[in-house]
C-alpha atoms as a PDB file:
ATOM      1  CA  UNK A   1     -16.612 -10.269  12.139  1.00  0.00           C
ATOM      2  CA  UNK A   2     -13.983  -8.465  14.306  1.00  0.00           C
ATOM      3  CA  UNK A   3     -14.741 -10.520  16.905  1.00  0.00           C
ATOM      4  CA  UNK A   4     -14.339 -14.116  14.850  1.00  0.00           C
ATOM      5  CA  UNK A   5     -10.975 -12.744  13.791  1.00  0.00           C
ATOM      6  CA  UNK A   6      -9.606 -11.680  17.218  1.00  0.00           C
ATOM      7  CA  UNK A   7     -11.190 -15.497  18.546  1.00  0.00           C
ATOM      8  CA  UNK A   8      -8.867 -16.790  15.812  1.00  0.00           C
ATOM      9  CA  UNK A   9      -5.765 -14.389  17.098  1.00  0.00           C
ATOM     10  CA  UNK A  10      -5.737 -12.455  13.721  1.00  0.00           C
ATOM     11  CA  UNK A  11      -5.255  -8.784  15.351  1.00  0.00           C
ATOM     12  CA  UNK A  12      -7.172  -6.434  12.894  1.00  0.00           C
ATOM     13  CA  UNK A  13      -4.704  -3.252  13.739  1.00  0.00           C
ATOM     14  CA  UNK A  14      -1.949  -5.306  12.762  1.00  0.00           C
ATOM     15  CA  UNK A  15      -3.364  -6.717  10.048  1.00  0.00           C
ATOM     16  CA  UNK A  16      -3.579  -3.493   8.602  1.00  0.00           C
ATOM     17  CA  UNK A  17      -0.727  -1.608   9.318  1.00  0.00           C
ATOM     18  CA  UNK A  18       1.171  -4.460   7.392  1.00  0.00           C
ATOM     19  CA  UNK A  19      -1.560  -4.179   4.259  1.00  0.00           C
ATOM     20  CA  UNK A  20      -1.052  -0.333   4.565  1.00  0.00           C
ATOM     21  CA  UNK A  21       3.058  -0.923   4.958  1.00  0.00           C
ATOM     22  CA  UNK A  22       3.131  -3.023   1.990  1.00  0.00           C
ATOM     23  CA  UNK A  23       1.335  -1.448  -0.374  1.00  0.00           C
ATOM     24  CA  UNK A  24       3.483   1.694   0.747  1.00  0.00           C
ATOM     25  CA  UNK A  25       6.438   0.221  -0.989  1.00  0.00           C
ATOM     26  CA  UNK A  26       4.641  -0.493  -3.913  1.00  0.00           C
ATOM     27  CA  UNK A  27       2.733   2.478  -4.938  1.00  0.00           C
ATOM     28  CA  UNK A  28       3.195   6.124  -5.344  1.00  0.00           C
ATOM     29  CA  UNK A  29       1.533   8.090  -2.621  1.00  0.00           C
ATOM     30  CA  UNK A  30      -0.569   9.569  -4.696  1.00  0.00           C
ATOM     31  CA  UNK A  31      -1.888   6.465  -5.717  1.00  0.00           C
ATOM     32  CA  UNK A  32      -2.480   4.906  -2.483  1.00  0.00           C
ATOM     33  CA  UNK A  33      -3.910   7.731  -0.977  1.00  0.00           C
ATOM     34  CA  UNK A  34      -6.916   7.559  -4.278  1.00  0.00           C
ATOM     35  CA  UNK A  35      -7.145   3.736  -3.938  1.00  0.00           C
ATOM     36  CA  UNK A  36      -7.579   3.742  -0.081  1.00  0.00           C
ATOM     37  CA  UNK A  37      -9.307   6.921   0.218  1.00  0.00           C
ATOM     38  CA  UNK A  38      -6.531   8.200   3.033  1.00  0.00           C
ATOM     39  CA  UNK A  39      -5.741  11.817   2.664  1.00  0.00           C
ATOM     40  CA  UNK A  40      -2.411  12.144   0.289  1.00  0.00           C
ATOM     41  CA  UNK A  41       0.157  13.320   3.732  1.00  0.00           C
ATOM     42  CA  UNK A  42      -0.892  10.288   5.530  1.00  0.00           C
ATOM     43  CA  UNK A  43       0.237   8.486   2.559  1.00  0.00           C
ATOM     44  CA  UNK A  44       3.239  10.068   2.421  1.00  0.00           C
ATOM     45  CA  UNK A  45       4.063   9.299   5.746  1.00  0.00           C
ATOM     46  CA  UNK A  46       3.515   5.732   5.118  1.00  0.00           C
ATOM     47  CA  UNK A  47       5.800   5.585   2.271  1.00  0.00           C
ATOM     48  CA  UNK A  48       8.676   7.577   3.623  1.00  0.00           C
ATOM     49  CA  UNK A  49       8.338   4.461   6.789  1.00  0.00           C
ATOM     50  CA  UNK A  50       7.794   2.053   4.191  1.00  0.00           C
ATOM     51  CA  UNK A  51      10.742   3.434   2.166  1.00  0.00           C
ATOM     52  CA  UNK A  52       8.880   2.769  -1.099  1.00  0.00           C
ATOM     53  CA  UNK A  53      10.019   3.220  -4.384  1.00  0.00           C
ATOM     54  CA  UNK A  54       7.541   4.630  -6.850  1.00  0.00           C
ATOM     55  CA  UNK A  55       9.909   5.151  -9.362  1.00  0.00           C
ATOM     56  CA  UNK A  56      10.071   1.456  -9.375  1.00  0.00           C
ATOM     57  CA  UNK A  57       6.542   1.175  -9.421  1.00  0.00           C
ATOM     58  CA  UNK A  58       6.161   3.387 -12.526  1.00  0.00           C
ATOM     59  CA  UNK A  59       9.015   1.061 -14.307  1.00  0.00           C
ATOM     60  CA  UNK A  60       7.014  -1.416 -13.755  1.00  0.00           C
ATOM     61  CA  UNK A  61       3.917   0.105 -15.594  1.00  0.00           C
ATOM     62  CA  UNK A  62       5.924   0.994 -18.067  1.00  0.00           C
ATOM     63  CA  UNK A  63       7.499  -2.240 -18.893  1.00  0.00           C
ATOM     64  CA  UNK A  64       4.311  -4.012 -18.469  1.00  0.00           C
ATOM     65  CA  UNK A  65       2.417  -1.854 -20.891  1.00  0.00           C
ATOM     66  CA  UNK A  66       5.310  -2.210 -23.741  1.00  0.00           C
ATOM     67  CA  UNK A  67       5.467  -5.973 -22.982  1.00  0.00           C
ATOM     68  CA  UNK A  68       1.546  -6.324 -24.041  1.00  0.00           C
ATOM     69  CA  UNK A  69       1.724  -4.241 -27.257  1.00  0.00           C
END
């Protein structure tokens, strides 16, 4: 599949350091790290690069989970 990918110029490394950057902005480390199965300073590091909020993110949770009651 790798190969089919990289024949259609989709470049898997870069593919996934965006994924990985993204959802570093929008999750707590903590949470990436469990969802991803990366080890928890890894996802650290991504979020401090990414910047993320997870205040934000927990805001969010919060607001979604009053909204629905």
């Amino acid at each position: 599949m790798g190969e089919r990918l990289r024949n259609l110029g989709i470049r898997l490394a870069e593919a996934r350091s965006t994924a990985l950057f993204q959802l570093a902005t929008e999750l707590p480390a903590a949470v990436l790290a469990r969802t991803l199965g990366l080890d928890i300073t890894v996802a650290v590091k991504w979020q401090r690069a990414a910047a993320g909020n997870w205040a934000a993110y927990a805001a969010e949770i919060s607001n979604r989970t009053s909204t629905q009651e």
